[in-house]
C-alpha atoms as a PDB file:
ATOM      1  CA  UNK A   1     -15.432   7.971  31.779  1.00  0.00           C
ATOM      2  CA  UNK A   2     -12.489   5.754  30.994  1.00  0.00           C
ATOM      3  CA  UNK A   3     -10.846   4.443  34.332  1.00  0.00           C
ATOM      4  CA  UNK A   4      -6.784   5.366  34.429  1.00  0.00           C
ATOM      5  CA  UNK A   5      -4.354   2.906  33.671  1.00  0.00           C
ATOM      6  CA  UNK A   6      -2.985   1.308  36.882  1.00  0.00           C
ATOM      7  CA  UNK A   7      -0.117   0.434  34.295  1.00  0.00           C
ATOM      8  CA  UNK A   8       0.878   4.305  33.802  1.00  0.00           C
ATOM      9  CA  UNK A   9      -0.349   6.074  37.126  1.00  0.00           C
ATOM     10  CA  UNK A  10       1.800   9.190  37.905  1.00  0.00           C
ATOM     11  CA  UNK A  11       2.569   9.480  41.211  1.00  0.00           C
ATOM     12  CA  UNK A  12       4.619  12.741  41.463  1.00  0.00           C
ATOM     13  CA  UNK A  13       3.050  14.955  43.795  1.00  0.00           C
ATOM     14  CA  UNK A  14       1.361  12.744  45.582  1.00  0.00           C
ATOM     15  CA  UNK A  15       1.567  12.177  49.670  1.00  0.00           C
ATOM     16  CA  UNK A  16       0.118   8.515  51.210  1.00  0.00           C
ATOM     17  CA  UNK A  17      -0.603   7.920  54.740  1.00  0.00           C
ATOM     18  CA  UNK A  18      -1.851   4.322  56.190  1.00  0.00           C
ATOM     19  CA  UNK A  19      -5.409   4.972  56.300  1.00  0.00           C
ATOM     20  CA  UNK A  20      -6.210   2.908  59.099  1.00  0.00           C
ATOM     21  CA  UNK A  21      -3.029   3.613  61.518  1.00  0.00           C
ATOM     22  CA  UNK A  22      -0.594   7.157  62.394  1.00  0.00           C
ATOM     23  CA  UNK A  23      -2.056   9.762  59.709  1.00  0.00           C
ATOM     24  CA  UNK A  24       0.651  11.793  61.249  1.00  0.00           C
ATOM     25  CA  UNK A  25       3.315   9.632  59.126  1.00  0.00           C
ATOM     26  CA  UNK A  26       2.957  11.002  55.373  1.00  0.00           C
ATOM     27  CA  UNK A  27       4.938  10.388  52.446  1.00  0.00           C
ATOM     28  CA  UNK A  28       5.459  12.337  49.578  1.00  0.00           C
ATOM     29  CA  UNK A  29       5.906  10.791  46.001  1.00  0.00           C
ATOM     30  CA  UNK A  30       7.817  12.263  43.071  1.00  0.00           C
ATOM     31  CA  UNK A  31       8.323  10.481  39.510  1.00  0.00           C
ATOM     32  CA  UNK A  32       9.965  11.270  36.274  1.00  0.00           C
ATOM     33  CA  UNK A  33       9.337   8.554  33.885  1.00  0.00           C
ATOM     34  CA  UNK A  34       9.558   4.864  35.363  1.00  0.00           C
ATOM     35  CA  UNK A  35      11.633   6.265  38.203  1.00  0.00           C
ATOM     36  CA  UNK A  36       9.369   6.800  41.790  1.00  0.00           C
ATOM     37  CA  UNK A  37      10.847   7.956  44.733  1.00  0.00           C
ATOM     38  CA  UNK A  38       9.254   9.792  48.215  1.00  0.00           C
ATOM     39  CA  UNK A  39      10.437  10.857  51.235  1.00  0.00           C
ATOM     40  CA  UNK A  40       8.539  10.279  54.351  1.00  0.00           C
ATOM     41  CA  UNK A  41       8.124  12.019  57.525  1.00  0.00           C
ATOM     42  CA  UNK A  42       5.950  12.634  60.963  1.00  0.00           C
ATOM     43  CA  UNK A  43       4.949   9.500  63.441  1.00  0.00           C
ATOM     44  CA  UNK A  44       7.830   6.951  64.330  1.00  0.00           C
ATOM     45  CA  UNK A  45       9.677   8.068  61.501  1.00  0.00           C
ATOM     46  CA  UNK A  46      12.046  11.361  62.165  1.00  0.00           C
ATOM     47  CA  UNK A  47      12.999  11.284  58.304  1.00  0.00           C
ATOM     48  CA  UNK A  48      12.137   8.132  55.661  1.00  0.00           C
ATOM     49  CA  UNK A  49      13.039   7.979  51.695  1.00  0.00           C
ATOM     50  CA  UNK A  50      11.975   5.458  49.556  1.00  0.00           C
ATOM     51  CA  UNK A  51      12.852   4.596  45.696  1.00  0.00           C
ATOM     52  CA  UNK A  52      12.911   2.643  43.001  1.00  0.00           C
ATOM     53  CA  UNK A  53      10.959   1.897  39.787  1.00  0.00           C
ATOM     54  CA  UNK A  54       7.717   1.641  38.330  1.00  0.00           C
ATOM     55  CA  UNK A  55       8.021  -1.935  36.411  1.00  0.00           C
ATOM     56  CA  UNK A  56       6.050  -2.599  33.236  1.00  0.00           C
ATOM     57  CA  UNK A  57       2.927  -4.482  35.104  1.00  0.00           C
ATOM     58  CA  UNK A  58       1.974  -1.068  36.979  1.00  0.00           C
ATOM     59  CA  UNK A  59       3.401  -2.121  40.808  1.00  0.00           C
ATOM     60  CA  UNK A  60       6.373  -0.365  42.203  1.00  0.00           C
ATOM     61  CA  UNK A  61       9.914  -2.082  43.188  1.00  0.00           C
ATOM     62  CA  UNK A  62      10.879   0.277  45.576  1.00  0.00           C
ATOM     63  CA  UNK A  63      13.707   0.304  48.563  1.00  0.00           C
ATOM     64  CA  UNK A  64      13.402   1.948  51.707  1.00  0.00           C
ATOM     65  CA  UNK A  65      15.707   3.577  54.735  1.00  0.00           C
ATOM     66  CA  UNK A  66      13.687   5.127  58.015  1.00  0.00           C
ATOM     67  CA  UNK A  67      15.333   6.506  60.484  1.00  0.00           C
ATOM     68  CA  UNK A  68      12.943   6.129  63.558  1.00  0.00           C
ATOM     69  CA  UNK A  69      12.287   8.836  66.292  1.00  0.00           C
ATOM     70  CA  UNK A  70      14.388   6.344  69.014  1.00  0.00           C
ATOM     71  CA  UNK A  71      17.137   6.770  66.467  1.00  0.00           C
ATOM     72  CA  UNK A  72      16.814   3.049  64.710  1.00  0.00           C
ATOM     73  CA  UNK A  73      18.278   3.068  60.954  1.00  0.00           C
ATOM     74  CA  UNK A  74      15.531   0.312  59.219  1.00  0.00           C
ATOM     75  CA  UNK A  75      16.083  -0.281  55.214  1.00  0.00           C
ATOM     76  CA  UNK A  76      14.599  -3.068  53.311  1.00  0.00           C
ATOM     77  CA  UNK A  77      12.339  -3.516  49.927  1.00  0.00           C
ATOM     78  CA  UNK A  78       9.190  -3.481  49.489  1.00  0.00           C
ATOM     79  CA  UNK A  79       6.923  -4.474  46.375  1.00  0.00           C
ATOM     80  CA  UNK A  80       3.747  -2.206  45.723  1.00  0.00           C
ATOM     81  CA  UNK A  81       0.436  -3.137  43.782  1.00  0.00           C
ATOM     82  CA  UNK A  82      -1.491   0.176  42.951  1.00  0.00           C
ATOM     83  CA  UNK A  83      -4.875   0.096  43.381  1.00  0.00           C
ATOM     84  CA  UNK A  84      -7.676   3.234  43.074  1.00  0.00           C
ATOM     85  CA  UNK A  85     -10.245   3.365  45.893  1.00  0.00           C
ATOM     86  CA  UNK A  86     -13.794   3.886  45.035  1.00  0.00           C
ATOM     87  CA  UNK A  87     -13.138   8.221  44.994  1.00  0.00           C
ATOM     88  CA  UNK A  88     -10.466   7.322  42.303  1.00  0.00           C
ATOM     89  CA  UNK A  89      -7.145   7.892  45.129  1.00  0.00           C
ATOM     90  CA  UNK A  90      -4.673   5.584  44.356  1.00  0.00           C
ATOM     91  CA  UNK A  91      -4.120   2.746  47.141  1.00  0.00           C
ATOM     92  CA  UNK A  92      -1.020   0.927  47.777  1.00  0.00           C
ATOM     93  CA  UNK A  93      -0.876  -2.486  48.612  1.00  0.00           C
ATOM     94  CA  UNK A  94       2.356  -3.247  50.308  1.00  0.00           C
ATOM     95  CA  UNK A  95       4.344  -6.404  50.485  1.00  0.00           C
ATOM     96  CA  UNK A  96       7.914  -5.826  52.538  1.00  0.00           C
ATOM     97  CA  UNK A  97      11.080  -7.473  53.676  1.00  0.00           C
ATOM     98  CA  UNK A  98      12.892  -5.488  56.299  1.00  0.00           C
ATOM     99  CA  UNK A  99      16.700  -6.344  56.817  1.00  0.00           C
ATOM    100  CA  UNK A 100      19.198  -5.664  59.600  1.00  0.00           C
ATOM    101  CA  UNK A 101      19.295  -7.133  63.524  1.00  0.00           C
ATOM    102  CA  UNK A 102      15.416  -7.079  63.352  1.00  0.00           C
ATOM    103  CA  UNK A 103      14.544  -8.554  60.072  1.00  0.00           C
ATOM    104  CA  UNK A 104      11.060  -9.326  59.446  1.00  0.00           C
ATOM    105  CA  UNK A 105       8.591  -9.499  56.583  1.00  0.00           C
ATOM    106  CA  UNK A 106       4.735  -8.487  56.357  1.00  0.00           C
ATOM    107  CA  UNK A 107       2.308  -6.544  54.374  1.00  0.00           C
ATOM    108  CA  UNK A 108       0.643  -3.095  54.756  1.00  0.00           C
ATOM    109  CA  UNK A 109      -1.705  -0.673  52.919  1.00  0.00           C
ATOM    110  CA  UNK A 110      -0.797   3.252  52.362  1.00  0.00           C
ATOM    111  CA  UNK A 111      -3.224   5.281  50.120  1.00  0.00           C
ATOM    112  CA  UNK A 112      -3.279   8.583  48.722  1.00  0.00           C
ATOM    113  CA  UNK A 113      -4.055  11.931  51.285  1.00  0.00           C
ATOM    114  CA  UNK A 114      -7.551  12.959  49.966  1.00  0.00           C
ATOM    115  CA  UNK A 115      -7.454  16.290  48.986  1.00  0.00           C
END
Protein backbone atom coordinates (compact mmCIF):
# COMPACT_ATOMS: atom_id res chain seq x y z
CA UNK A 1 0.00 0.00 0.00
CA UNK A 2 1.23 3.38 -1.13
CA UNK A 3 1.72 5.75 1.99
CA UNK A 4 -0.44 9.28 1.49
CA UNK A 5 1.19 12.26 0.47
CA UNK A 6 2.04 14.45 3.50
CA UNK A 7 2.15 17.11 0.57
CA UNK A 8 -1.79 16.74 -0.17
CA UNK A 9 -3.32 15.43 3.24
CA UNK A 10 -7.00 16.55 3.62
CA UNK A 11 -7.75 17.59 6.78
CA UNK A 12 -11.50 18.50 6.65
CA UNK A 13 -13.27 16.60 9.11
CA UNK A 14 -10.77 15.95 11.18
CA UNK A 15 -10.59 16.83 15.21
CA UNK A 16 -6.78 16.83 17.04
CA UNK A 17 -6.24 16.78 20.66
CA UNK A 18 -2.55 16.94 22.37
CA UNK A 19 -2.06 13.40 22.96
CA UNK A 20 -0.05 13.65 25.90
CA UNK A 21 -1.89 16.71 27.83
CA UNK A 22 -6.07 17.97 28.25
CA UNK A 23 -7.89 15.43 25.72
CA UNK A 24 -10.77 17.52 26.81
CA UNK A 25 -9.41 20.45 24.40
CA UNK A 26 -10.32 19.21 20.70
CA UNK A 27 -10.15 20.91 17.54
CA UNK A 28 -11.96 20.42 14.57
CA UNK A 29 -10.38 20.89 11.02
CA UNK A 30 -12.16 21.85 7.81
CA UNK A 31 -10.38 22.46 4.26
CA UNK A 32 -11.41 23.35 0.81
CA UNK A 33 -8.47 23.34 -1.39
CA UNK A 34 -5.15 24.91 0.15
CA UNK A 35 -7.33 26.76 2.63
CA UNK A 36 -7.38 24.90 6.48
CA UNK A 37 -9.15 26.28 9.15
CA UNK A 38 -10.64 24.63 12.77
CA UNK A 39 -12.24 25.77 15.56
CA UNK A 40 -11.32 24.56 18.93
CA UNK A 41 -13.06 24.00 22.08
CA UNK A 42 -13.21 22.19 25.77
CA UNK A 43 -10.10 22.56 28.45
CA UNK A 44 -8.66 26.19 29.00
CA UNK A 45 -10.09 27.22 25.91
CA UNK A 46 -14.00 28.47 26.14
CA UNK A 47 -13.95 28.91 22.19
CA UNK A 48 -10.51 28.79 19.78
CA UNK A 49 -10.36 29.19 15.73
CA UNK A 50 -7.49 28.74 13.84
CA UNK A 51 -6.67 29.36 9.92
CA UNK A 52 -4.65 29.71 7.30
CA UNK A 53 -3.10 27.72 4.41
CA UNK A 54 -1.73 24.58 3.43
CA UNK A 55 1.69 25.77 1.59
CA UNK A 56 3.17 23.74 -1.26
CA UNK A 57 5.80 21.64 1.08
CA UNK A 58 2.73 19.89 2.97
CA UNK A 59 3.00 22.03 6.59
CA UNK A 60 0.31 24.44 7.51
CA UNK A 61 0.75 28.43 8.04
CA UNK A 62 -1.95 28.88 10.20
CA UNK A 63 -3.08 31.89 12.76
CA UNK A 64 -4.76 31.47 15.87
CA UNK A 65 -7.25 33.48 18.50
CA UNK A 66 -8.31 31.50 21.98
CA UNK A 67 -10.31 32.90 24.16
CA UNK A 68 -9.43 31.16 27.54
CA UNK A 69 -11.98 30.01 30.26
CA UNK A 70 -10.47 33.12 32.74
CA UNK A 71 -11.56 35.25 29.82
CA UNK A 72 -7.81 35.92 28.23
CA UNK A 73 -8.02 36.83 24.31
CA UNK A 74 -4.42 34.92 23.05
CA UNK A 75 -3.75 35.13 19.03
CA UNK A 76 -0.51 34.40 17.43
CA UNK A 77 0.87 32.00 14.41
CA UNK A 78 1.86 28.98 14.42
CA UNK A 79 3.73 26.78 11.68
CA UNK A 80 2.62 22.99 11.41
CA UNK A 81 4.68 19.94 9.98
CA UNK A 82 2.21 16.97 9.33
CA UNK A 83 3.32 13.87 10.23
CA UNK A 84 1.25 10.19 10.23
CA UNK A 85 1.73 8.09 13.38
CA UNK A 86 2.41 4.48 13.01
CA UNK A 87 -1.90 3.70 12.75
CA UNK A 88 -1.70 6.17 9.74
CA UNK A 89 -3.48 9.46 12.06
CA UNK A 90 -2.01 12.42 11.01
CA UNK A 91 0.30 14.19 13.77
CA UNK A 92 1.01 17.77 14.02
CA UNK A 93 4.13 19.10 14.93
CA UNK A 94 3.72 22.59 16.17
CA UNK A 95 6.07 25.49 16.16
CA UNK A 96 4.26 28.91 17.68
CA UNK A 97 4.74 32.55 18.41
CA UNK A 98 2.11 33.94 20.70
CA UNK A 99 1.69 37.85 20.70
CA UNK A 100 0.06 40.32 23.09
CA UNK A 101 1.14 41.37 27.00
CA UNK A 102 2.32 37.69 27.37
CA UNK A 103 4.22 36.94 24.29
CA UNK A 104 6.09 33.84 24.18
CA UNK A 105 7.23 31.22 21.69
CA UNK A 106 7.50 27.25 21.98
CA UNK A 107 6.57 24.10 20.30
CA UNK A 108 3.79 21.48 20.81
CA UNK A 109 2.37 18.27 19.25
CA UNK A 110 -1.59 17.80 18.46
CA UNK A 111 -2.59 14.59 16.53
CA UNK A 112 -5.60 13.31 15.05
CA UNK A 113 -8.71 11.82 17.60
CA UNK A 114 -8.50 8.05 16.76
CA UNK A 115 -11.61 6.95 15.68
Amino acid sequence: MTPPNLHRLDYEGRRFHAPDGDHRTVAVYHQQGDLVWGEVTGGSIQRGWTAGTRQPDGTLAMGYTFVLTDGQVVCGRTHNTPTLTPDGRIRLHETWERYGPHPTTGTSTIEEVAP
